[in-house]
Protein backbone atom coordinates (compact mmCIF):
# COMPACT_ATOMS: atom_id res chain seq x y z
CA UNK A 1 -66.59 18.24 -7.68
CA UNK A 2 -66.36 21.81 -7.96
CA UNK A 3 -65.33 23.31 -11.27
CA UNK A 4 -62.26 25.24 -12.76
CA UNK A 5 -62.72 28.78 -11.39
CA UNK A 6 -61.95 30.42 -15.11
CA UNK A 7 -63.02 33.74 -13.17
CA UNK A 8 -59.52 34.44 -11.74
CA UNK A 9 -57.03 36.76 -13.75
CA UNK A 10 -54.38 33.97 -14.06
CA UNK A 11 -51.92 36.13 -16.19
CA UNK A 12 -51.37 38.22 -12.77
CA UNK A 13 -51.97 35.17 -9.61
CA UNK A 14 -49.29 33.03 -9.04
CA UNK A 15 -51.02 29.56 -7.68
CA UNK A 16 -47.64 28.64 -5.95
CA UNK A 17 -48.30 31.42 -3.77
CA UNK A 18 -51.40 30.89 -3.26
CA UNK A 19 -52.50 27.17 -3.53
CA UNK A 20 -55.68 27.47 -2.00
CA UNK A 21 -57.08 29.43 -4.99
CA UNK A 22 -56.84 26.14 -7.31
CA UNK A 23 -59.72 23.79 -8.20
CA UNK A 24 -58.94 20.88 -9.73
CA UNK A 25 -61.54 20.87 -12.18
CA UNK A 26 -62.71 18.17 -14.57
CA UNK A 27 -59.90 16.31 -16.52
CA UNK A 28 -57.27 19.27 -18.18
CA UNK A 29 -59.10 21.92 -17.24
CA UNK A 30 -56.42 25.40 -16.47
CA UNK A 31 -53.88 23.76 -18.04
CA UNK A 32 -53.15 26.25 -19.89
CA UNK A 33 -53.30 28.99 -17.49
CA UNK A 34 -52.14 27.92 -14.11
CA UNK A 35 -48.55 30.09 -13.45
CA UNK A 36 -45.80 29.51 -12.76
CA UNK A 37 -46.87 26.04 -13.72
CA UNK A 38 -47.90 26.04 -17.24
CA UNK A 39 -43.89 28.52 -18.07
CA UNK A 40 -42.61 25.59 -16.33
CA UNK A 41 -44.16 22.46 -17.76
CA UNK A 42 -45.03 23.87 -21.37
CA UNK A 43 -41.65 24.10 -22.90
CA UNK A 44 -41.21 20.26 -22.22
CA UNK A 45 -44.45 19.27 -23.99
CA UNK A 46 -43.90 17.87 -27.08
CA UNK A 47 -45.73 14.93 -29.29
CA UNK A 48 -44.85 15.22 -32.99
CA UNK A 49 -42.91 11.88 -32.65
CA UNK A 50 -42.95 8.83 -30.62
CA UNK A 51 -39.22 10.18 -29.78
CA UNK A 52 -40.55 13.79 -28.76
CA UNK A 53 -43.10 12.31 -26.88
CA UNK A 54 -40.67 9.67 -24.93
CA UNK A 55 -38.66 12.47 -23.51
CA UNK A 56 -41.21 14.89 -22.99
CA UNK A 57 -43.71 12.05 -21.34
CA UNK A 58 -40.73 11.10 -18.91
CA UNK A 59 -38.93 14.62 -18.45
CA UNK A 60 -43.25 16.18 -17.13
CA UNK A 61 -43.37 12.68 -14.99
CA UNK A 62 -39.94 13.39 -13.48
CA UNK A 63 -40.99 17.27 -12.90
CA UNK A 64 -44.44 15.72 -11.56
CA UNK A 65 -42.34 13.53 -8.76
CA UNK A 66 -40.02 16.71 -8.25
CA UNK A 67 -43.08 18.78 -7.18
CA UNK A 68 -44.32 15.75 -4.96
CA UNK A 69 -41.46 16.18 -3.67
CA UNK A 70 -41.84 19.49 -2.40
CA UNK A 71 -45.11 18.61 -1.18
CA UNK A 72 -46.85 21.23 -3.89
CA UNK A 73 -49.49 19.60 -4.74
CA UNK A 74 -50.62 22.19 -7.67
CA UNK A 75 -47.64 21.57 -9.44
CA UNK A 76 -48.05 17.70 -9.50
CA UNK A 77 -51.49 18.45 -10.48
CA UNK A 78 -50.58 20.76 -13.54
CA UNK A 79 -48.15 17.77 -14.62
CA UNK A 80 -50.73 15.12 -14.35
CA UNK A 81 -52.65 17.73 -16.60
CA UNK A 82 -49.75 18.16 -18.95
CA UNK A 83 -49.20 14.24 -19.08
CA UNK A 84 -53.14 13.92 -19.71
CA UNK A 85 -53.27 16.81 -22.24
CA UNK A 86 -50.04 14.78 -23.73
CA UNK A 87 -52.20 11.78 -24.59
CA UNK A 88 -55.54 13.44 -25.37
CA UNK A 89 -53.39 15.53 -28.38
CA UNK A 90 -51.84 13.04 -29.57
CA UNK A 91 -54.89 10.82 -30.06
CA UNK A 92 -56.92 13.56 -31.79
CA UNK A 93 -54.03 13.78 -33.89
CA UNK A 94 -54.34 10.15 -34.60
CA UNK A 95 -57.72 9.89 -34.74
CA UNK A 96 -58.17 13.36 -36.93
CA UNK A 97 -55.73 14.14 -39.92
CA UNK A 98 -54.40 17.88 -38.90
CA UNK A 99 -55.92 17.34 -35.38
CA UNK A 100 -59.00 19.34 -35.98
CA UNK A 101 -61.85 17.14 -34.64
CA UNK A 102 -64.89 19.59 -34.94
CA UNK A 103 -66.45 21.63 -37.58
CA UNK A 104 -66.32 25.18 -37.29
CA UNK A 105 -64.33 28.05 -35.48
CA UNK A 106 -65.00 27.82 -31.07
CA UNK A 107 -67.37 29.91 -29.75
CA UNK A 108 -66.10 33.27 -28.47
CA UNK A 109 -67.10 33.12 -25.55
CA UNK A 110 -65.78 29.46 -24.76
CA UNK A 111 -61.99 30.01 -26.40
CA UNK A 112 -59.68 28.38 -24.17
CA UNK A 113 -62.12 26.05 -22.64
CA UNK A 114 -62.46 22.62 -24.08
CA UNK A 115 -65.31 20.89 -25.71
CA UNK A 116 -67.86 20.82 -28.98
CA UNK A 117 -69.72 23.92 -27.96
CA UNK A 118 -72.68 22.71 -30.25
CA UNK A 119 -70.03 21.82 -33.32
CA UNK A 120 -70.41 18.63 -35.05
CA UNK A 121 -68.05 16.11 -34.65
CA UNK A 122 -66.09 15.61 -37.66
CA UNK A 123 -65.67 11.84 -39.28
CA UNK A 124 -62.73 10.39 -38.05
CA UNK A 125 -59.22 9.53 -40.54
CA UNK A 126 -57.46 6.78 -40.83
CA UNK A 127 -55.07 6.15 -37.67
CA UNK A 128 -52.02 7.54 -37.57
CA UNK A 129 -49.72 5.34 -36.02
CA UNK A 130 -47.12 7.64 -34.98
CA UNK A 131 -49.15 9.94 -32.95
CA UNK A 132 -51.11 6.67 -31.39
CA UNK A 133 -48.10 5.54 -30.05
CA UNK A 134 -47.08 9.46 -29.03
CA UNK A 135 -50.03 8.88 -27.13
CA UNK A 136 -49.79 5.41 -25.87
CA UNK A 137 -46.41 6.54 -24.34
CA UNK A 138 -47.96 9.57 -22.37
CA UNK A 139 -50.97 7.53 -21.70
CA UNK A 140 -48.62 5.51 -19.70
CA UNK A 141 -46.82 8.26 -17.46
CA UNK A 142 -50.10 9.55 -16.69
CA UNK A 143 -51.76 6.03 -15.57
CA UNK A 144 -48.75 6.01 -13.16
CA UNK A 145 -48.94 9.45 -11.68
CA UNK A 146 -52.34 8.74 -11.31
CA UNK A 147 -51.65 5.81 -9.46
CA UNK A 148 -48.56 7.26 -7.47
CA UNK A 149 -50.08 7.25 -3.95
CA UNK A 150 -48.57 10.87 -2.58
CA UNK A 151 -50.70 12.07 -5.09
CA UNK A 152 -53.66 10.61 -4.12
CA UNK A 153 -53.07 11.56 -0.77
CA UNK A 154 -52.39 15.38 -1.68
CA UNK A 155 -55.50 15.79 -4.08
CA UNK A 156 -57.86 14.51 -1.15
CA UNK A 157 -56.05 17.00 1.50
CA UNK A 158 -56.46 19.61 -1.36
CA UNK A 159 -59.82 18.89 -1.94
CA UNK A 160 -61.28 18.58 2.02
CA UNK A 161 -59.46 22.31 2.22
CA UNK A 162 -59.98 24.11 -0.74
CA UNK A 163 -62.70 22.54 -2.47
């Protein structure tokens, strides 16, 4: 599968305009850069609380059937991404008191790129229920837009044209 292109200047492309640039990368890889998709999708992403995480959880699925809808597949991409990033957060949080799960600053050269970059692994806490069940609930709206079957269909069309 061909990578994240982390080459392109993302603060100036707009991927809605041009689609074709986007890779879909390994898990949430660009989530954080992608435009207009990450101005539209961030403000919604929340997982403090099982409550925040409900409504955000259901209000990115909702935006990720919207932009089905439109048959933009980068958008529903960037949600699933959001929904994915939704439940990987919140179980670090649960798994790591203050959510900081290796030792040591990241790498200059690898900030904004996920990973262990050679840190050690730091012991895990005791569970925190409250952000295990922030992540259970996003952990469910991305097992269904995974599943949704427009999306499966758009991803492979993506993929056979753009790589």
């Amino acid at each position: 599968m061909p990578q994240f292109d982390y080459s392109l200047d993302y603060a100036h492309l707009d991927l809605r305009a041009h689609p074709e640039l986007y890779r879909v990368g390994v898990g949430e890889q660009g989530v954080l850069l992608v435009q207009p998709y990450k101005s539209e999708l961030l403000p919604h992403w929340r997982f403090a609380t099982p409550d925040l995480a409900r409504q955000s959880s259901e209000t990115i699925y909702r935006m990720f059937l919207e932009y089905l809808e439109a048959g933009d597949f980068v958008g529903a991409d960037m949600a699933r991404k959001f929904l994915q990033m939704g439940y990987t957060r919140s179980r670090r949080y649960a798994n790591h008191k203050g959510g900081k799960k290796y030792d040591g600053p990241v790498p200059d050269d690898k900030k904004g790129r996920s990973g262990a970059h050679g840190r050690p692994q730091l012991p895990r806490s005791p569970e925190d229920p409250v952000k295990a069940e922030s992540a259970r609930l996003f952990k469910a709206k991305w097992d269904e837009a995974e599943a949704n079957e427009e999306y499966a269909r758009l991803k492979k069309e993506h993929k056979a044209r753009c790589g």
